[in-house]
C-alpha atoms as a PDB file:
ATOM      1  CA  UNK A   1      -4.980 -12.291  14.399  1.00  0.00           C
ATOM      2  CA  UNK A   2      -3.756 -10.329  16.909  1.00  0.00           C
ATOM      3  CA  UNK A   3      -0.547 -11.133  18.694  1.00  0.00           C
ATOM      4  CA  UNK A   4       1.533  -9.637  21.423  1.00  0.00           C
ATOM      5  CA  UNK A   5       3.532  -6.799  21.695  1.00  0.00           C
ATOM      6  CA  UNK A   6       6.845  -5.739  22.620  1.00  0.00           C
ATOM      7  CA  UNK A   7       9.053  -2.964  22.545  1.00  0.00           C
ATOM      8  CA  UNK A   8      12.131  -3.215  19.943  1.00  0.00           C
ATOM      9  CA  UNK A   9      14.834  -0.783  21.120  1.00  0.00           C
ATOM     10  CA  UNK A  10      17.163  -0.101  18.773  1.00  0.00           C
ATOM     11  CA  UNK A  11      21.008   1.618  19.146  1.00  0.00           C
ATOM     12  CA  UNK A  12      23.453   3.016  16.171  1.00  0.00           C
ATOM     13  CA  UNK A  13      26.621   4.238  17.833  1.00  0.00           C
ATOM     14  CA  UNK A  14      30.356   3.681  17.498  1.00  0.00           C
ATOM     15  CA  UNK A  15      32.030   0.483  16.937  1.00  0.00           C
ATOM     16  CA  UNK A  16      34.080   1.251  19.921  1.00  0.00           C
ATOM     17  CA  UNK A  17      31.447   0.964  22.611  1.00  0.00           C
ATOM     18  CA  UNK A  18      30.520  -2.883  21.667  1.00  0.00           C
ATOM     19  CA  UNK A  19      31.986  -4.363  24.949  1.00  0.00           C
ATOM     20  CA  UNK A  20      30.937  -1.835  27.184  1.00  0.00           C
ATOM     21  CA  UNK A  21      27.263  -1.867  25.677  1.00  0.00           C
ATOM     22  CA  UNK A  22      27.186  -5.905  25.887  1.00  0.00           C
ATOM     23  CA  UNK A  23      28.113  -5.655  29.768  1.00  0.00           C
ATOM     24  CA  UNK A  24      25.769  -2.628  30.730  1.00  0.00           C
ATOM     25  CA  UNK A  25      23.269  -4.892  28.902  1.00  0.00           C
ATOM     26  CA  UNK A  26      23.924  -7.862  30.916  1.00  0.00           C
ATOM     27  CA  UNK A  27      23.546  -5.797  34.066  1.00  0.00           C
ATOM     28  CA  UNK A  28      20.458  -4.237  33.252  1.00  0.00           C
ATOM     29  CA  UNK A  29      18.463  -7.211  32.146  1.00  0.00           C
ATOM     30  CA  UNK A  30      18.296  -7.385  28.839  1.00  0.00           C
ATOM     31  CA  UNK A  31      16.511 -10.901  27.516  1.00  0.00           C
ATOM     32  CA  UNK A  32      19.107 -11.127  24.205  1.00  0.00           C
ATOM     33  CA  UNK A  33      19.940  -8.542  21.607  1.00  0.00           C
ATOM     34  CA  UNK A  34      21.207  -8.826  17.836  1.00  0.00           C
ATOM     35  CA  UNK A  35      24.534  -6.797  16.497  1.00  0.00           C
ATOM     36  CA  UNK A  36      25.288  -6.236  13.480  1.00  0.00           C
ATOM     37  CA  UNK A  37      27.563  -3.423  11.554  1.00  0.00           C
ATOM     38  CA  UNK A  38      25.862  -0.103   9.995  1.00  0.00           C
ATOM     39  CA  UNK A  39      26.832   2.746   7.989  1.00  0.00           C
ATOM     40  CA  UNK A  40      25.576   6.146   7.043  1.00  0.00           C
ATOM     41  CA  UNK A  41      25.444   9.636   6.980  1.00  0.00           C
ATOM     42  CA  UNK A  42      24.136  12.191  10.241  1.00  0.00           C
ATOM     43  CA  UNK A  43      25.114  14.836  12.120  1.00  0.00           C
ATOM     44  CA  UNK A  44      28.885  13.381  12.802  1.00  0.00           C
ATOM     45  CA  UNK A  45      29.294  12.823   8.856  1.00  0.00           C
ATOM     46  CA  UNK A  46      29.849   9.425   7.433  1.00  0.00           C
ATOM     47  CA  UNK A  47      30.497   6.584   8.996  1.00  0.00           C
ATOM     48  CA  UNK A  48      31.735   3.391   7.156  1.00  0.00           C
ATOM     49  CA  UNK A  49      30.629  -0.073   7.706  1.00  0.00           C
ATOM     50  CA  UNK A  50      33.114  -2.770   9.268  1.00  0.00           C
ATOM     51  CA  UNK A  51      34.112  -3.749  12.587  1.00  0.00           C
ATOM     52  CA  UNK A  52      37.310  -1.437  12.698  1.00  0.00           C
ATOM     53  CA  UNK A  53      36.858   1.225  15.701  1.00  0.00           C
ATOM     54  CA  UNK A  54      35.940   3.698  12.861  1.00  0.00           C
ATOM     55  CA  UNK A  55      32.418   2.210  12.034  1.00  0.00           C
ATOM     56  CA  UNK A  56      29.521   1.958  13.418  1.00  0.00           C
ATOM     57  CA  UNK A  57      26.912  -1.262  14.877  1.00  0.00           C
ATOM     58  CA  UNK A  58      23.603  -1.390  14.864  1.00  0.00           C
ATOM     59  CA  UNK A  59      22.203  -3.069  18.362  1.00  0.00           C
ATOM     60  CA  UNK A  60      18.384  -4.359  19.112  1.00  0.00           C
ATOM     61  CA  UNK A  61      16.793  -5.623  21.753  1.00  0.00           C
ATOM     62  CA  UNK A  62      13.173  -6.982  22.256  1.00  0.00           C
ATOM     63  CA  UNK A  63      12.106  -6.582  25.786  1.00  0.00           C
ATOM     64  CA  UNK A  64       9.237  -5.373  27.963  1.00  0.00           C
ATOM     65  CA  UNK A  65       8.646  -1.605  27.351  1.00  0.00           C
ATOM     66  CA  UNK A  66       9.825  -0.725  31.269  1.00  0.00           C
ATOM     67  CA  UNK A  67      13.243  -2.378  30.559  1.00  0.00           C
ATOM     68  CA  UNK A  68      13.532  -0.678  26.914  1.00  0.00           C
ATOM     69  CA  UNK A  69      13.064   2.842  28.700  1.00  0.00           C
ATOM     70  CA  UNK A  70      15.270   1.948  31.333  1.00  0.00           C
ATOM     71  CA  UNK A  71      18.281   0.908  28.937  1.00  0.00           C
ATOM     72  CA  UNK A  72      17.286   4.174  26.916  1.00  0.00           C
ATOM     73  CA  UNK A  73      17.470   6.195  29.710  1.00  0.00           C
ATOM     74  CA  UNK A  74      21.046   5.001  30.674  1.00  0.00           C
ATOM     75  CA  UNK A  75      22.409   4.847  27.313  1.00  0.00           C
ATOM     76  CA  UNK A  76      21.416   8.997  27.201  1.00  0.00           C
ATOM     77  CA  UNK A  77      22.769   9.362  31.109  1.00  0.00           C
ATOM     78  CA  UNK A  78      26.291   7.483  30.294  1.00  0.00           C
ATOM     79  CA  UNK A  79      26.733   7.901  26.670  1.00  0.00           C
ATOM     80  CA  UNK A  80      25.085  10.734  24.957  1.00  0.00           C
ATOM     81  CA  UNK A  81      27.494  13.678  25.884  1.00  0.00           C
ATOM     82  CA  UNK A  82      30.678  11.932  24.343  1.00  0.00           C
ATOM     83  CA  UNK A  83      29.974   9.200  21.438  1.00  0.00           C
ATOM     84  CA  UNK A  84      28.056   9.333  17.998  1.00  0.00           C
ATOM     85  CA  UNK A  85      24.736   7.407  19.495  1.00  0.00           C
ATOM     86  CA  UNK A  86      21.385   7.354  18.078  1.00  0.00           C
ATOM     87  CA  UNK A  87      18.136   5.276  19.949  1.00  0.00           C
ATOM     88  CA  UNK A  88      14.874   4.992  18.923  1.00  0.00           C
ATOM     89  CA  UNK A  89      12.083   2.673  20.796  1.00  0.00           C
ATOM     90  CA  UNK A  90       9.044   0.875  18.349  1.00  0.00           C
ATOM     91  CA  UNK A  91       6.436  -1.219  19.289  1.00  0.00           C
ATOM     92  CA  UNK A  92       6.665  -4.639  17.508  1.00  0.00           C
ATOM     93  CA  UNK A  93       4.352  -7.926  17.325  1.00  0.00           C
ATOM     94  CA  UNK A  94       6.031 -11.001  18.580  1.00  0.00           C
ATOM     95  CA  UNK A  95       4.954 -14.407  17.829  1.00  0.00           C
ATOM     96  CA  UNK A  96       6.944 -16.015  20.690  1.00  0.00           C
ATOM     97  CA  UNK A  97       6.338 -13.551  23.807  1.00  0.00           C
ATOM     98  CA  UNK A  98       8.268 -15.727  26.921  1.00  0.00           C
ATOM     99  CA  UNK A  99      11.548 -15.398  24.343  1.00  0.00           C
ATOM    100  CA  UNK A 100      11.456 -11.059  25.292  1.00  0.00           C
ATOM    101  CA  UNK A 101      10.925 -11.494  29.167  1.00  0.00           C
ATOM    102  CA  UNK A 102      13.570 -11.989  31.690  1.00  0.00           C
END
């Protein structure tokens, strides 16, 4: 069976930037995304898990591949140079395409 794609962006960073993320989102056109709290180890050392400003979420969004680059690209332009922020796009199947398009 072969089923549609989409792209699945997905975001680690710093607890701290969950409001600002959520509004750039918005703005940029983003169909819906899931949040949720992470922890780990990388290049910034280890980061708990919690929603204290010391942790660290874990955001994804399903969307068209254009939009996915284009939230990518501003995450790096706004972002990168000052917070702990890693993003990564993957293409995933979707059984219900019209829910990723805006």
């Amino acid at each position: 069976m072969s089923m549609p794609t989409r792209t699945l962006l997905t975001l680690i960073c710093e607890t701290a930037l969950e409001a600002r993320l959520i509004k750039d989102l918005e703005q940029l056109g983003a169909p819906g995304w899931t949040l949720s709290d992470a922890r780990g180890s990388g290049s910034r050392g280890v980061r708990s898990a919690g929603w204290d400003n010391d942790g660290n979420i874990r955001l994804e969004i399903i969307c068209a591949r254009e939009l996915a680059e284009r939230i990518a690209r501003h995450l790096q332009e706004r972002y990168y140079a000052n917070y702990a922020m890693v993003c990564y796009l993957s293409e995933v199947e979707v059984l219900r395409p019209e829910k990723f398009s805006r």
